[in-house]
Protein backbone atom coordinates (compact mmCIF):
# COMPACT_ATOMS: atom_id res chain seq x y z
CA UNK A 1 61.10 42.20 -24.45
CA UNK A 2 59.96 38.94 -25.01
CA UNK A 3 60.20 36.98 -28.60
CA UNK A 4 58.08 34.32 -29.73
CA UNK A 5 58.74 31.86 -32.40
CA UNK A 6 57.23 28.55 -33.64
CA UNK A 7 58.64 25.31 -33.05
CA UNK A 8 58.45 21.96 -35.00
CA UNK A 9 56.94 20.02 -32.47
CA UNK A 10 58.99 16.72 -32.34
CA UNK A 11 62.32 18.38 -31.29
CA UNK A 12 61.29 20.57 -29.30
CA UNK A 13 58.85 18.52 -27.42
CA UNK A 14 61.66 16.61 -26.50
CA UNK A 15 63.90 19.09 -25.88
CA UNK A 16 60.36 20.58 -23.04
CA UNK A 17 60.21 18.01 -21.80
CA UNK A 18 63.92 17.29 -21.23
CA UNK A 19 63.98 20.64 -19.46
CA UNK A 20 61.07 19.65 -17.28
CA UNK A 21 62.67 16.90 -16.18
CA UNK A 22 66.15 18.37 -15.77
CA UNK A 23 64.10 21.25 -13.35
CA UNK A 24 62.70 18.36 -11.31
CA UNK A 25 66.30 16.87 -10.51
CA UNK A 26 67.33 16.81 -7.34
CA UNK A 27 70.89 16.47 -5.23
CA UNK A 28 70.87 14.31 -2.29
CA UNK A 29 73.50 14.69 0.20
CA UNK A 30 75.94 12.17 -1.39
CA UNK A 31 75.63 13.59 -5.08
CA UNK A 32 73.50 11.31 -6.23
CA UNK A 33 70.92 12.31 -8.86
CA UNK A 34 67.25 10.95 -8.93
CA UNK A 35 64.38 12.30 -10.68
CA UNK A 36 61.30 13.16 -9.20
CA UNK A 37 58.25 11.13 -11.62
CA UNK A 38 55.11 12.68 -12.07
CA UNK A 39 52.06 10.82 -9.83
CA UNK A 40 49.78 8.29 -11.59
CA UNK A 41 46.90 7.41 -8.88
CA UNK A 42 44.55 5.87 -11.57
CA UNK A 43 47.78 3.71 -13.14
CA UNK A 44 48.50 2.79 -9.36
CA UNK A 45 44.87 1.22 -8.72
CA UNK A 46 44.66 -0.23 -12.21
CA UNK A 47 48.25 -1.83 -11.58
CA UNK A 48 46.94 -3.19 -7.69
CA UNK A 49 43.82 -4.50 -9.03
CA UNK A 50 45.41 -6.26 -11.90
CA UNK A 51 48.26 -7.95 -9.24
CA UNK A 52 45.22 -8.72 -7.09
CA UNK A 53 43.16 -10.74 -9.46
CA UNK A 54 46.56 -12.55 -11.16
CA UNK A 55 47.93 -13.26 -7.48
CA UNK A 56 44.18 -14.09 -5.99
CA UNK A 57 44.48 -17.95 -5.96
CA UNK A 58 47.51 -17.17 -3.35
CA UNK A 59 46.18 -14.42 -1.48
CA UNK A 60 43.41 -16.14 -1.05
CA UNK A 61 44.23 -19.56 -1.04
CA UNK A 62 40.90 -20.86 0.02
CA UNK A 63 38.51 -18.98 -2.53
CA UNK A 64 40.27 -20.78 -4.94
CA UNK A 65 41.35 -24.22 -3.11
CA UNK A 66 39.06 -27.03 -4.63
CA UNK A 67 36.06 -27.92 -2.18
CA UNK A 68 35.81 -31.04 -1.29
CA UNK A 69 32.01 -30.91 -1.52
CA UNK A 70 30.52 -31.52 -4.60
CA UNK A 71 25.82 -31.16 -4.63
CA UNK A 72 24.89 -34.42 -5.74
CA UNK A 73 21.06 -33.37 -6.19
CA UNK A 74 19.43 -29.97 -4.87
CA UNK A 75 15.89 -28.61 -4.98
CA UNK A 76 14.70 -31.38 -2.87
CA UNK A 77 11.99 -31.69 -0.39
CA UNK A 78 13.83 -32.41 3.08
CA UNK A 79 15.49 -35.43 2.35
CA UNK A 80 15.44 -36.97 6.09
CA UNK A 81 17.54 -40.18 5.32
CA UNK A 82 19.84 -41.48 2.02
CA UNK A 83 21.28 -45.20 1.63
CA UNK A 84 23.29 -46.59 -1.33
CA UNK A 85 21.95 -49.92 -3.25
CA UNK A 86 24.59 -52.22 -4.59
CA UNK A 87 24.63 -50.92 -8.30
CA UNK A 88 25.11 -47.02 -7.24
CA UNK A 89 21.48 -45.70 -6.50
CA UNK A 90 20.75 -43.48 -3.95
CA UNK A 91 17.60 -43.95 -1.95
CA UNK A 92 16.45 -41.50 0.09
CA UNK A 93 13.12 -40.14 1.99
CA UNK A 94 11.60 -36.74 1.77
CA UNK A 95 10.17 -36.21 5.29
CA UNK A 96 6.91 -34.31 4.66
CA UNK A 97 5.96 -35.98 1.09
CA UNK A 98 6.19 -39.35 2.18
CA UNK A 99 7.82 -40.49 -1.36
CA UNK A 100 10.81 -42.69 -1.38
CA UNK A 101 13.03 -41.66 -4.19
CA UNK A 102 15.84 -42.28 -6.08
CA UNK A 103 18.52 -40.98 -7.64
CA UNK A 104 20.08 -42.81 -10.35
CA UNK A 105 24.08 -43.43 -11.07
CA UNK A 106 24.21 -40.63 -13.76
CA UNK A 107 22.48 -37.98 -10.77
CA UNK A 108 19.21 -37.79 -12.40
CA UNK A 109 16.26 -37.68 -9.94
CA UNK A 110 13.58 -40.19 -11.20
CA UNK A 111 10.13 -38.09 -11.59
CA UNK A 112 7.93 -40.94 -10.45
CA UNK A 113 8.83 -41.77 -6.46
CA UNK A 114 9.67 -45.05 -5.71
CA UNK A 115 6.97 -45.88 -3.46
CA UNK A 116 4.70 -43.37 -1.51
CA UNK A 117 4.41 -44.38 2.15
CA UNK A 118 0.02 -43.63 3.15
CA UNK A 119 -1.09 -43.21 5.32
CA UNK A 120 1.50 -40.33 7.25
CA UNK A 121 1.90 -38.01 10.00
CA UNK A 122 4.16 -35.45 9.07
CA UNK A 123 3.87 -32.66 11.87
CA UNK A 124 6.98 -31.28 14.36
CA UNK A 125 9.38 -33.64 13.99
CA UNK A 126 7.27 -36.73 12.85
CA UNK A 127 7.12 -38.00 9.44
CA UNK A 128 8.97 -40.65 6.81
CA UNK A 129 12.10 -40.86 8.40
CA UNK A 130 14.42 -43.55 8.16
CA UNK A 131 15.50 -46.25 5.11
CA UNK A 132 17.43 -49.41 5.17
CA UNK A 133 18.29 -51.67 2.32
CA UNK A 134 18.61 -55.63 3.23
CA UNK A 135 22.01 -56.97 3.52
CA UNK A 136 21.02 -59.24 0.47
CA UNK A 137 19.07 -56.62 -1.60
CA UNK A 138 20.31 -57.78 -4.85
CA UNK A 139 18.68 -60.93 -5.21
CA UNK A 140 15.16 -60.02 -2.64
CA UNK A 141 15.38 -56.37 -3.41
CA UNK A 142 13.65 -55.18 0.13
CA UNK A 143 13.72 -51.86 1.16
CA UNK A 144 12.97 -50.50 5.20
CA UNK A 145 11.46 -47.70 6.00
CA UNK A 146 10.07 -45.94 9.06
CA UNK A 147 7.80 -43.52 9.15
CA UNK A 148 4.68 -41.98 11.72
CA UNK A 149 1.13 -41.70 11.36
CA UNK A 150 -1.79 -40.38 13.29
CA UNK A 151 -4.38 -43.12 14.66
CA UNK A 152 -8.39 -41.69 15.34
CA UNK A 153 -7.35 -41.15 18.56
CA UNK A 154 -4.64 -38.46 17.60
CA UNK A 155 -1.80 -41.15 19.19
CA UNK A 156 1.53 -41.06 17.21
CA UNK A 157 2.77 -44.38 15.62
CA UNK A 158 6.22 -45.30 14.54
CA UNK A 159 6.11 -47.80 12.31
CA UNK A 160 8.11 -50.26 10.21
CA UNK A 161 7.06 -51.21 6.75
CA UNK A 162 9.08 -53.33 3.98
CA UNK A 163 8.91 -53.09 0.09
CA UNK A 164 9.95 -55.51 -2.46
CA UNK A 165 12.01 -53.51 -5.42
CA UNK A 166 11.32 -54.44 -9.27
CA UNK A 167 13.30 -52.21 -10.58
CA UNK A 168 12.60 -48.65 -9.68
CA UNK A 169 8.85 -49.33 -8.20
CA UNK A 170 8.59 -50.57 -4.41
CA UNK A 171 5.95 -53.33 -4.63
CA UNK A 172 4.48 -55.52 -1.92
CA UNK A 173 4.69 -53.68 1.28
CA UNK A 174 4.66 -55.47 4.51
CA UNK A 175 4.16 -54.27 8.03
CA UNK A 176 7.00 -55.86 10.63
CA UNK A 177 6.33 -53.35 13.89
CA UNK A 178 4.98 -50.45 15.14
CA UNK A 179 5.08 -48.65 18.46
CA UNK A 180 2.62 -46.31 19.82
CA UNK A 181 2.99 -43.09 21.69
CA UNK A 182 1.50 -43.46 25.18
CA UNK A 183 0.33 -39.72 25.21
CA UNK A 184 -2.22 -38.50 22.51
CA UNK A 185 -0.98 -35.40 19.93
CA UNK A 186 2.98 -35.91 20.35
CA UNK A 187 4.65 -34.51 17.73
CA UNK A 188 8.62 -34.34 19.41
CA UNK A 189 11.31 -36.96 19.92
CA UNK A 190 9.95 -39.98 17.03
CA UNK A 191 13.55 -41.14 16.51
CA UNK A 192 13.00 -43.32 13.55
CA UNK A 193 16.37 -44.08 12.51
CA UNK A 194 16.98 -47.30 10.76
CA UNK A 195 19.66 -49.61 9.77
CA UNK A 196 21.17 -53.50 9.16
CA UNK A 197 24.19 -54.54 11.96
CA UNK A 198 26.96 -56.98 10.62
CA UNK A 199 24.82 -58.98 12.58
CA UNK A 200 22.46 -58.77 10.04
CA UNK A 201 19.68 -57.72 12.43
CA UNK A 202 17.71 -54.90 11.89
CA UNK A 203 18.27 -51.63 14.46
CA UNK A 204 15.66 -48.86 15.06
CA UNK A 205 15.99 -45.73 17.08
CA UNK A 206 12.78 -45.01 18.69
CA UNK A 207 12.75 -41.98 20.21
CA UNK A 208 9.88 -41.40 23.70
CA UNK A 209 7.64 -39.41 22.40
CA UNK A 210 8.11 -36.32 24.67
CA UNK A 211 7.40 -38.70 27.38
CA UNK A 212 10.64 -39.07 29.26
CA UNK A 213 9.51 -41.67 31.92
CA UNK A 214 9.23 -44.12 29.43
CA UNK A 215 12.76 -44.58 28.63
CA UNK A 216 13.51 -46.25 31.55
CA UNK A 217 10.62 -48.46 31.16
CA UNK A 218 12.16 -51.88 29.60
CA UNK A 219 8.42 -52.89 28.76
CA UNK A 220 8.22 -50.09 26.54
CA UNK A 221 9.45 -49.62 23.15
CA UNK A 222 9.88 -46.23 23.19
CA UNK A 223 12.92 -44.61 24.09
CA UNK A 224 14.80 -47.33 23.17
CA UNK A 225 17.28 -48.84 20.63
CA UNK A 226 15.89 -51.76 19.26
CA UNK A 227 16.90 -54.91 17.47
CA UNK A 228 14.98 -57.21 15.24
CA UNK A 229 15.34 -60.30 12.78
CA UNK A 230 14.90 -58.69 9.09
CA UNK A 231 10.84 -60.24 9.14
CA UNK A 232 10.09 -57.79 12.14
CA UNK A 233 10.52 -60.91 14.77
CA UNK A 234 12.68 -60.72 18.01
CA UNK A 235 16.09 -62.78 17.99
CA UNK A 236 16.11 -65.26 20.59
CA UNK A 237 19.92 -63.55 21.81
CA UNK A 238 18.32 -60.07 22.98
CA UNK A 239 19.33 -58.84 25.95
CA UNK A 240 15.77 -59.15 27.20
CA UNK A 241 14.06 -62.96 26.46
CA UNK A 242 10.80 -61.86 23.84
CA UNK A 243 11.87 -58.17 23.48
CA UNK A 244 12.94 -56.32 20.87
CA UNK A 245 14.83 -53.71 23.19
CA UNK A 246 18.45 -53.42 22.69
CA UNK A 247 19.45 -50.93 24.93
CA UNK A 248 17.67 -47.94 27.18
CA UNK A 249 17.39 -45.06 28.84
CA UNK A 250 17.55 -42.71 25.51
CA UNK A 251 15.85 -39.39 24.84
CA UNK A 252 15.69 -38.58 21.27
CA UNK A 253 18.17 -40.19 18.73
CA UNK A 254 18.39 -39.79 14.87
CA UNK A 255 21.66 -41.58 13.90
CA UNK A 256 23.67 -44.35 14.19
CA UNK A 257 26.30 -46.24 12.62
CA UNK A 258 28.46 -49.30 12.72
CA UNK A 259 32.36 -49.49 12.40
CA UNK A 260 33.55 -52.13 10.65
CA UNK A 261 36.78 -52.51 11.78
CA UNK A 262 35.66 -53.37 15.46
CA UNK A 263 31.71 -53.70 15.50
CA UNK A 264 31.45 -50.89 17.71
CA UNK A 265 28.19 -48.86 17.36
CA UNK A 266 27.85 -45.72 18.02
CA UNK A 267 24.73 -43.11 18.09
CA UNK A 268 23.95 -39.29 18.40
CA UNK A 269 21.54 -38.33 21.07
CA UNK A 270 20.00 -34.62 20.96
CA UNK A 271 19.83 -33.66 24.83
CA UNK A 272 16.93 -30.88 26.19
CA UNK A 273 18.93 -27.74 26.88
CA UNK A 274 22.49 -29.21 27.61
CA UNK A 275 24.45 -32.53 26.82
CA UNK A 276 23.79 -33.46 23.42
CA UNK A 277 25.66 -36.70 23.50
CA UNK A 278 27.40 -39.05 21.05
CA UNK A 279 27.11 -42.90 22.95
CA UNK A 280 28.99 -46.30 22.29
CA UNK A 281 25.61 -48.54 22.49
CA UNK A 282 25.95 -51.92 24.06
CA UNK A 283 23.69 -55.10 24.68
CA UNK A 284 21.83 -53.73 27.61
CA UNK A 285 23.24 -50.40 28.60
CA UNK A 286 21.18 -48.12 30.05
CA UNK A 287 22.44 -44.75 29.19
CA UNK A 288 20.38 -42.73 31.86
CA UNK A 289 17.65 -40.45 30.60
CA UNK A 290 15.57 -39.02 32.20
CA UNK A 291 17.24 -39.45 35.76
CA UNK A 292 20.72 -37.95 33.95
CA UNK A 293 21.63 -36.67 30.96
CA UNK A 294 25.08 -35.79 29.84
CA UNK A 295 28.52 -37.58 32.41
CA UNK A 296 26.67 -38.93 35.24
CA UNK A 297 29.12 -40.55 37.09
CA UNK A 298 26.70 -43.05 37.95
CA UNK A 299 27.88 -46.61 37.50
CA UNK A 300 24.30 -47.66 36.63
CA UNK A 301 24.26 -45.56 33.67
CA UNK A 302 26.85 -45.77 30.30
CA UNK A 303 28.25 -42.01 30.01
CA UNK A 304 28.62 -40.51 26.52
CA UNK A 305 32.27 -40.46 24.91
CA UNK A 306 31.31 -36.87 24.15
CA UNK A 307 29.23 -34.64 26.13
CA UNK A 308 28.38 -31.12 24.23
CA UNK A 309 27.64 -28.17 25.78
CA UNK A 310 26.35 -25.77 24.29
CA UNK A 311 23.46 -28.12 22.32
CA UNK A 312 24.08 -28.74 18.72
CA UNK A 313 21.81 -31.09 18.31
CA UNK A 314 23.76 -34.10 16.49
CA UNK A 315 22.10 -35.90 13.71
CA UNK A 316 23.33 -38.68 11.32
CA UNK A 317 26.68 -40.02 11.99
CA UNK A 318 29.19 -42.82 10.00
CA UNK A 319 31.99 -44.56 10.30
CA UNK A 320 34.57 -43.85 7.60
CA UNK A 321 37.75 -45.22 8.74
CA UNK A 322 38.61 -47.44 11.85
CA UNK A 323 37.95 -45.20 15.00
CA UNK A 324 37.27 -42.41 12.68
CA UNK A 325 33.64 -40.71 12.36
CA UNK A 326 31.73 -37.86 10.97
CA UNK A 327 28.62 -36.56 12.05
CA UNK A 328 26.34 -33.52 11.22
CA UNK A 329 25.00 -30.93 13.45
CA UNK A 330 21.57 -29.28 13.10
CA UNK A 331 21.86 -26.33 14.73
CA UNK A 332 25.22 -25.31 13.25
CA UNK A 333 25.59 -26.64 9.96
CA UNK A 334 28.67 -28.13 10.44
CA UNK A 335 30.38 -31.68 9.43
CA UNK A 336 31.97 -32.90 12.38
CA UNK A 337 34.79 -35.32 12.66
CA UNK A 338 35.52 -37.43 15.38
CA UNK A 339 38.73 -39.62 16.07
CA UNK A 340 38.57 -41.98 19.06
CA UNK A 341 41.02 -44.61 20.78
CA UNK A 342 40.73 -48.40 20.29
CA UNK A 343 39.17 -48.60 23.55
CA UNK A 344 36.83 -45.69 22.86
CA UNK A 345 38.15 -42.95 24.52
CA UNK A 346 38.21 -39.44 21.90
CA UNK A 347 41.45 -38.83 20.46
CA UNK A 348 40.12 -35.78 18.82
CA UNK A 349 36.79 -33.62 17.44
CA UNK A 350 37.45 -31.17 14.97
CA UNK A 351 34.92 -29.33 12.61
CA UNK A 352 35.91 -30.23 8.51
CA UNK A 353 33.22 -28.19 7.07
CA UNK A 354 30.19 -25.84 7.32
CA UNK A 355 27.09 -25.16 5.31
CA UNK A 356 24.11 -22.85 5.34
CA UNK A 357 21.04 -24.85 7.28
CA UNK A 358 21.59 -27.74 8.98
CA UNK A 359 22.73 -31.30 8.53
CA UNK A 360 20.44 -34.28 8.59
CA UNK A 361 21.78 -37.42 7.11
CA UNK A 362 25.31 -38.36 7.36
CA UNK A 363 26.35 -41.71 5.10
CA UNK A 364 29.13 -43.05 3.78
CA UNK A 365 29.09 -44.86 0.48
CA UNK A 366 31.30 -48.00 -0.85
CA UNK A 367 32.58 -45.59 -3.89
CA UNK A 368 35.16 -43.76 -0.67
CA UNK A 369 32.61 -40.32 -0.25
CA UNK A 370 30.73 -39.56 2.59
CA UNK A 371 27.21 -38.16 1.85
CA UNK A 372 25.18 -35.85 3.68
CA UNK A 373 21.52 -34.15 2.86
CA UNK A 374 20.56 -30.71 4.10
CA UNK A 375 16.72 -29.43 3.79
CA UNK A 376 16.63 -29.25 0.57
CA UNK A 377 19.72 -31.09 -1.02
CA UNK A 378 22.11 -33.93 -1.06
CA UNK A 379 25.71 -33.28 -0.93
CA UNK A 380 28.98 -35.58 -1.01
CA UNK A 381 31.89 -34.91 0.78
CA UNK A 382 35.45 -36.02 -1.01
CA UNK A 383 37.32 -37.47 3.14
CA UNK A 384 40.19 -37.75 1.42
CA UNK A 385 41.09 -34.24 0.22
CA UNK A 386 42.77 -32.10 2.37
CA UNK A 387 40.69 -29.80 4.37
CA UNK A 388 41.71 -26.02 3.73
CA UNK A 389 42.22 -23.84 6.41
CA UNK A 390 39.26 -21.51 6.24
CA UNK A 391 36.34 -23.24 5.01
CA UNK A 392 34.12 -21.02 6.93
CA UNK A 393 31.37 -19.00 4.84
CA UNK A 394 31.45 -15.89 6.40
CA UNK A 395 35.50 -16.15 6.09
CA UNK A 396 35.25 -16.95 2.71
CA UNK A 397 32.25 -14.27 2.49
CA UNK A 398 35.02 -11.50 2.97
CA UNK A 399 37.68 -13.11 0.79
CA UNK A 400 35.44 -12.68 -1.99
CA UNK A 401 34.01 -9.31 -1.47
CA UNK A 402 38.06 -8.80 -1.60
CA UNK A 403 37.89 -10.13 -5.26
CA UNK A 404 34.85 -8.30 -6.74
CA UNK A 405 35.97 -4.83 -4.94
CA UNK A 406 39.21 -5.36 -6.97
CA UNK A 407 37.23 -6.65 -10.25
CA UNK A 408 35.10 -3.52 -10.01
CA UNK A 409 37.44 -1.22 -9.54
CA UNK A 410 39.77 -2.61 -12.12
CA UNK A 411 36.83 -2.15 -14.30
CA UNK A 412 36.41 1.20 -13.43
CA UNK A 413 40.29 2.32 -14.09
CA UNK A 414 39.25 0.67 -17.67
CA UNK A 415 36.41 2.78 -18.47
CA UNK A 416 38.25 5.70 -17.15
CA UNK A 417 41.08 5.48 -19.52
CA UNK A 418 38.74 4.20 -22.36
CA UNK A 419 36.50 7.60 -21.98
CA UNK A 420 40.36 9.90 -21.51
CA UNK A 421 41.27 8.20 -24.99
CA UNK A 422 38.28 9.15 -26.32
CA UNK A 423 37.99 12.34 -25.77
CA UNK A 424 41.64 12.74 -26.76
CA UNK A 425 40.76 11.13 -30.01
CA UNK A 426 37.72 13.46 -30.23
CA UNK A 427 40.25 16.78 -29.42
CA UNK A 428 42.73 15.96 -31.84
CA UNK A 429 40.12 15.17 -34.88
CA UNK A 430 38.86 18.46 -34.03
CA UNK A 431 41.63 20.59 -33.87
CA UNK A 432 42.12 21.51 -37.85
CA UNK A 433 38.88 22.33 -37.44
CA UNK A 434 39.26 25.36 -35.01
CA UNK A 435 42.46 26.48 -36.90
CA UNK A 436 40.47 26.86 -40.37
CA UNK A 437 37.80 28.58 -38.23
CA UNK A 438 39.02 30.30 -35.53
CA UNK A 439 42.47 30.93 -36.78
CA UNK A 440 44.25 29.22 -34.00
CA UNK A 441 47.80 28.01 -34.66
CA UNK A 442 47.71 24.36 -33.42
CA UNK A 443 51.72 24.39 -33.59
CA UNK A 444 53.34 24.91 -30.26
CA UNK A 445 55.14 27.82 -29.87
CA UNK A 446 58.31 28.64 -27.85
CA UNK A 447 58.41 31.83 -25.69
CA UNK A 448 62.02 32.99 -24.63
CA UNK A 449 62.55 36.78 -22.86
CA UNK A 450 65.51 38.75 -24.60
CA UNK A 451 66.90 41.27 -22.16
């Protein structure tokens, strides 16, 4: 027969649940006693996720490891080529616009360009390309730039053209050189690069114009690397008497730098299908194209220091320490360093970052930060900082889908327990309700069988 009485719920609860515990114990072969918990699955996510997201920054060391690449300016118009006055201004060229800008030492973009280069040529690779500031810019305040433009008889120029600076506004241009295509409608391989030597003499990379014969042609102009006084005029110590050539026998070139430490300077070279090169340029080397391209073995030809294979296609390139160089690759998106020997020889290449699109310009700048532009922003780059171990994108890509699967998911286990409380809230208001109407006795009773 079986007897049922009511129980004041406090004791007795306790003295349930004590039982329901003491029914779950459990002997194990050397008399110890353990208890058997009740399973939690929605505690155990919540409790993951929240160790997750509190241990993330060393999990996942390089989601949260500071970058050292900070956007100086983005939303631009393919800024081709960047150089740094005296004061902390950054000049730079938009390719396709044919404005010269600047950005001021605060990182606001002027509205009004600082000059607007007319008349242009802007298709395939052509355009305004490269900008040089005068080794005494402070007190004449000229600016360099090169740039293409289309003659009536669809030939391809590259020309050099100086401005005077009063203040922010590029007045007076001047026209110091120009070199002509010697094939109508060429679009491919303008060069264009531009920069001062500790020399003080002006260097240009002119590229052949997709017309690879002319590179060995020391007449020529194109395919060259070329040296000139700062008024456009040859030096009278030029490897060839009443030439501006430098050096020969190069394809297609878009960046070059000195090292100050030695002198040495070196220059990217894009290569066809193979050998994209990075060369130490001399007084007078002829570095082979178009009868070889990458290590010739041929002592009348300079081989690269670095031969790559597959093509990147290198781009701007500076010295930042003594033997020590970054450059950018197109192709890739990645910032390349390079450490070579004192006698030139490569020590060591080793990639130190990557980025959506490619690279362009690579600078460095006298405040210790190397610069570099992509198609539509400038960035710097902090050469000092330690490099973390993974700063790939599509590696970092996973790390933090890691994060936000946890985040959402902790979010969920909230919502869960926030809807459980509520409806336990929502029971217990309830409850005198159904005893005054249904007649249910909401205290819990306690069933024992007498025999």
């Amino acid at each position: 027969m079986a007897k049922c009485e009511s129980q004041p719920s406090t004791p007795n609860v306790f003295i349930a649940t004590f039982t329901q515990v003491a029914q779950r114990r459990e002997l194990d072969g050397k008399g110890l006693v353990f208890v058997k918990s009740r399973s939690h699955p929605v505690k155990d996510i919540f409790t993951l996720c929240a160790v997750m997201l509190v241990l993330g920054s060393t999990i996942f060391p390089s989601v949260h490891a500071l970058s050292p690449v900070t956007p100086v300016l983005t939303g631009l118009n393919f800024p081709v080529s960047l150089k740094f006055s005296p004061d902390g201004r950054i000049f730079f060229n938009e390719k396709n616009t044919g404005d010269i800008r600047i950005i001021l030492q605060n990182g606001t973009l002027l509205p009004t360009p600082f000059a607007t280069v007319s008349p242009i040529f802007n298709g395939g690779e052509a355009g305004l390309l490269g900008i040089a500031l005068d080794p005494s810019f402070v007190s004449n305040g000229y600016v360099y730039v090169y740039f293409n433009y289309r003659d009536s008889q669809s030939y391809t120029h590259g020309h050099i053209r100086r401005y005077t600076a009063a203040g922010n506004v590029g007045t007076s241009p001047l026209d110091l050189f120009d070199v002509i295509s010697s094939v109508p409608n060429s679009i491919y391989h303008n060069g264009g690069y531009i920069k001062f030597g500790p020399d003080g003499m002006l260097y240009a990379q002119v590229g052949e114009f997709h017309n690879d014969t002319r590179a060995q042609e020391t007449s020529s102009t194109d395919g060259k690397m070329l040296r000139m006084s700062p008024d456009g005029s040859v030096p009278n110590d030029n490897p060839i008497p009443g030439s501006r050539v430098y050096a020969w026998g190069i394809r297609n070139a878009f960046g070059f730098d000195f090292d100050p430490s030695n002198d040495r300077l070196i220059a990217t070279e894009a290569g066809p299908s193979a050998h994209d090169e990075i060369n130490i340029i001399v007084k007078g080397g002829n570095y082979g194209w178009p009868i070889c391209s990458g290590i010739c073995h041929n002592p009348s030809f300079i081989d690269p220091i670095v031969d790559l294979n597959p093509i990147v296609t290198p781009t701007g390139i500076a010295a930042v320490a003594p033997n020590t160089y970054y450059f950018g690759e197109w192709n890739t998106g990645d910032l390349m360093r390079l450490e070579l020997a004192q006698n030139g020889s490569v020590n060591s290449t080793s990639q130190v970052y990557k980025q959506n699109g490619g690279i362009i310009a690579v600078e460095m700048a006298s405040n210790g930060k190397l610069y570099f532009s992509s198609p539509d922003a400038i960035y710097s780059y902090d050469v000092t900082a330690p490099v973390p171990p993974t700063t790939n994108i599509a590696v970092i890509s996973l790390e933090v889908l890691a994060i936000i699967v946890a985040s959402a998911a902790l979010v969920i286990v909230v919502f869960y327990y926030a809807l459980r409380f509520r409806r336990t809230r929502t029971s217990n208001l309830l409850r005198p309700v159904k005893t005054l109407l249904l007649g249910v006795n909401p205290v819990p009773t306690r069933c024992a069988e007498i025999r």
